[in-house]
C-alpha atoms as a PDB file:
ATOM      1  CA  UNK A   1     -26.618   8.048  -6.044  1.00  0.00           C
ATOM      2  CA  UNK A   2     -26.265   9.821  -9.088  1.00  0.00           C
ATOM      3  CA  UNK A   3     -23.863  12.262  -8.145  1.00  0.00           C
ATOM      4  CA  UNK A   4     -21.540   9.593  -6.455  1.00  0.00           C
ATOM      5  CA  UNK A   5     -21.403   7.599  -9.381  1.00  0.00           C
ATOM      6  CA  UNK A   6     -20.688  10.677 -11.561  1.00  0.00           C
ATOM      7  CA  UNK A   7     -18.287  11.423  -9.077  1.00  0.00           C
ATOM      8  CA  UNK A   8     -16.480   8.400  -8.651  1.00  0.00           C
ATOM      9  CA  UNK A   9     -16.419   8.001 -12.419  1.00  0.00           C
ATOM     10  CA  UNK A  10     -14.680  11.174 -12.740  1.00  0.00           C
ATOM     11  CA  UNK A  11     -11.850   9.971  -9.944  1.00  0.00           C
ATOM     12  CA  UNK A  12     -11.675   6.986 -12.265  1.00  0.00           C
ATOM     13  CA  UNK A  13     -10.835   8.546 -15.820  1.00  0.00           C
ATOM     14  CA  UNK A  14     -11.940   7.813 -19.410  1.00  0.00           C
ATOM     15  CA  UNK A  15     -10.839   4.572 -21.281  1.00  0.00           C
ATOM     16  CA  UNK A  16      -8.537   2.266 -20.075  1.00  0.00           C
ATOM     17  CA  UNK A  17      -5.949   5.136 -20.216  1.00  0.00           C
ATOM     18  CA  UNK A  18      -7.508   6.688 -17.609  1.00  0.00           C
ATOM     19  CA  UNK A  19      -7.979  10.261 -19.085  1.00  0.00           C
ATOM     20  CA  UNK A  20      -9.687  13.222 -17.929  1.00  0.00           C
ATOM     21  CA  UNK A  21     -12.590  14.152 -19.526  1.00  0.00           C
ATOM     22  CA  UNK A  22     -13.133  17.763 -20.111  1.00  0.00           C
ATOM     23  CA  UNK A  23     -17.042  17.606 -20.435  1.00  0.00           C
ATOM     24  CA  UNK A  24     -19.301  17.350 -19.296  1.00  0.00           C
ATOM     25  CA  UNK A  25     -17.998  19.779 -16.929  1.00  0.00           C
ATOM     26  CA  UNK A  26     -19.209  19.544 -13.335  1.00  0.00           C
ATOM     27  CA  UNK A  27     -20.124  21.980 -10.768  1.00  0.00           C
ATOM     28  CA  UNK A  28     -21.128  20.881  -7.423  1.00  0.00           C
ATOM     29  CA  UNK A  29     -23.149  23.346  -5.271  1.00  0.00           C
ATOM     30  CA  UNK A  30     -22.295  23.554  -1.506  1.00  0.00           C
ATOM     31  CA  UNK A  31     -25.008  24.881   0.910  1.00  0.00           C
ATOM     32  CA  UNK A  32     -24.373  25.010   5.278  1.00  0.00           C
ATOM     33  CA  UNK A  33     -26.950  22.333   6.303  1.00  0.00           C
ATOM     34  CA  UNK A  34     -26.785  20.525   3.150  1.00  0.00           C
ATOM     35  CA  UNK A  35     -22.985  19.104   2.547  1.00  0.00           C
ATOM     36  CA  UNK A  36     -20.430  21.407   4.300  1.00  0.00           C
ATOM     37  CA  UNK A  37     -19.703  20.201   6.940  1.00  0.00           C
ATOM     38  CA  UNK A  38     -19.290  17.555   8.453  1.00  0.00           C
ATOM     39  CA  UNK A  39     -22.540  15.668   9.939  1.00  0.00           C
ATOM     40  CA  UNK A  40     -24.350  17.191   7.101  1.00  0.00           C
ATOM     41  CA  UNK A  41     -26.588  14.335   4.947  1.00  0.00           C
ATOM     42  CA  UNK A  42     -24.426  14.997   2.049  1.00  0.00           C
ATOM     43  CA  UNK A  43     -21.108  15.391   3.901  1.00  0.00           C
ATOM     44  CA  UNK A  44     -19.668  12.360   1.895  1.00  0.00           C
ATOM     45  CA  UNK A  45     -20.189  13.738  -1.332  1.00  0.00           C
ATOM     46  CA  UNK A  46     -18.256  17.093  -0.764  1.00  0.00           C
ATOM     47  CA  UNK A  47     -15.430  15.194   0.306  1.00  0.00           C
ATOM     48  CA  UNK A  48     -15.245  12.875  -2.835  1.00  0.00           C
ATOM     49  CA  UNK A  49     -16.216  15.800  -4.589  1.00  0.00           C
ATOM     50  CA  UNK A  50     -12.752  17.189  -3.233  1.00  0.00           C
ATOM     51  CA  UNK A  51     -10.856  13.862  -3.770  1.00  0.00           C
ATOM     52  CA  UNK A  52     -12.059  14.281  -7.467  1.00  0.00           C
ATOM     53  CA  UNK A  53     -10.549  17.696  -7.475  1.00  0.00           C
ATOM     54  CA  UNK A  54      -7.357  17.129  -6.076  1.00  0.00           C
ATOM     55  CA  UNK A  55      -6.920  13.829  -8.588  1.00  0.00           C
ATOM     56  CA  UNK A  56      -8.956  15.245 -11.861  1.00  0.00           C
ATOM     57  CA  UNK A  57      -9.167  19.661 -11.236  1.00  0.00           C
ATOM     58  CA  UNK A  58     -13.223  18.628 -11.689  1.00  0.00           C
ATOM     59  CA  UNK A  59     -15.909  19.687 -10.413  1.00  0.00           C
ATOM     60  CA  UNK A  60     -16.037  23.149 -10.167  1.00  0.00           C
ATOM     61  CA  UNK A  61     -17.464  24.914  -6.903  1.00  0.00           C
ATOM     62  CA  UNK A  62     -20.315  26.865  -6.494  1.00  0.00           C
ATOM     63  CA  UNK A  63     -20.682  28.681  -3.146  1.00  0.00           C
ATOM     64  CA  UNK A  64     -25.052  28.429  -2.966  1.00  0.00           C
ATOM     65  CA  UNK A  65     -24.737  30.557   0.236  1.00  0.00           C
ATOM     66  CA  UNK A  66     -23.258  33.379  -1.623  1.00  0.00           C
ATOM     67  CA  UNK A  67     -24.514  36.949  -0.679  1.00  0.00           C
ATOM     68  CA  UNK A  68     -25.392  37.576  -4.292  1.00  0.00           C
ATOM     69  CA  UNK A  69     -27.884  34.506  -3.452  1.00  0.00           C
ATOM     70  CA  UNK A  70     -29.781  36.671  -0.842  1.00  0.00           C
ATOM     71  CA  UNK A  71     -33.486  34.606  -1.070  1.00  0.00           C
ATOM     72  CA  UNK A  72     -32.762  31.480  -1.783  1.00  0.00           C
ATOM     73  CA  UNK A  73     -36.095  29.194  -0.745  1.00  0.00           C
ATOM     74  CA  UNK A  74     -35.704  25.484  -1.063  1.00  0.00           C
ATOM     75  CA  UNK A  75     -38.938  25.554  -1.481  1.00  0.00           C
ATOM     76  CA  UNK A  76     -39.487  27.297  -4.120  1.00  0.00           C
ATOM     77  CA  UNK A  77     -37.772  26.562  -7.373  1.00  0.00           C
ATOM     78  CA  UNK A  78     -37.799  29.991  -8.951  1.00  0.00           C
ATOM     79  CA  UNK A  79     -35.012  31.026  -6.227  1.00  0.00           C
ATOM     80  CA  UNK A  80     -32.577  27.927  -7.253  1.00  0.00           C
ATOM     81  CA  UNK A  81     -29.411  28.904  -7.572  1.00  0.00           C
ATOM     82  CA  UNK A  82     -28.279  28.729 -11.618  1.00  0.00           C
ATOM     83  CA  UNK A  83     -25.039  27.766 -12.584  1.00  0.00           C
ATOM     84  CA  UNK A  84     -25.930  27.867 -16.254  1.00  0.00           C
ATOM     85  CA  UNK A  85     -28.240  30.926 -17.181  1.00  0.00           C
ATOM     86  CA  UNK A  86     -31.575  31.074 -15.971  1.00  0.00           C
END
């Protein structure tokens, strides 16, 4: 719920201008089995993830399956992908 609303607030725009706001600055993570494609439990939020791209150039993407991300364990926190240090 938390990411929709932060979503949809960033489709909406700041102020009754509707601006863009350039922080905070969002990057959504994209895993297979998790919000890819579609079918996926958080299917819905990639796509308004992408309608807030295409209307606002935010959020950023962050490809979890990476190679780079070799050992990623949901189950284990120490192997989260970071998208801000570590």
């Amino acid at each position: 719920m938390v990411i929709k609303a932060l979503l949809e607030v960033s489709i909406e725009g700041l102020g009754k201008l509707h601006k863009t706001s350039i922080f905070p600055c969002g990057i959504f993570q994209m895993m297979d089995g998790v919000n890819r494609k579609e079918g996926e439990p958080n299917y819905d939020l990639y796509q308004l993830a992408l309608r807030s791209t295409a209307q606002r150039l935010y959020p950023n993407y962050a490809n979890v399956d990476w190679t780079g991300n070799i050992g990623y364990d949901r189950n284990d926190p120490r192997t989260y992908f970071s998208t801000m240090g570590r």
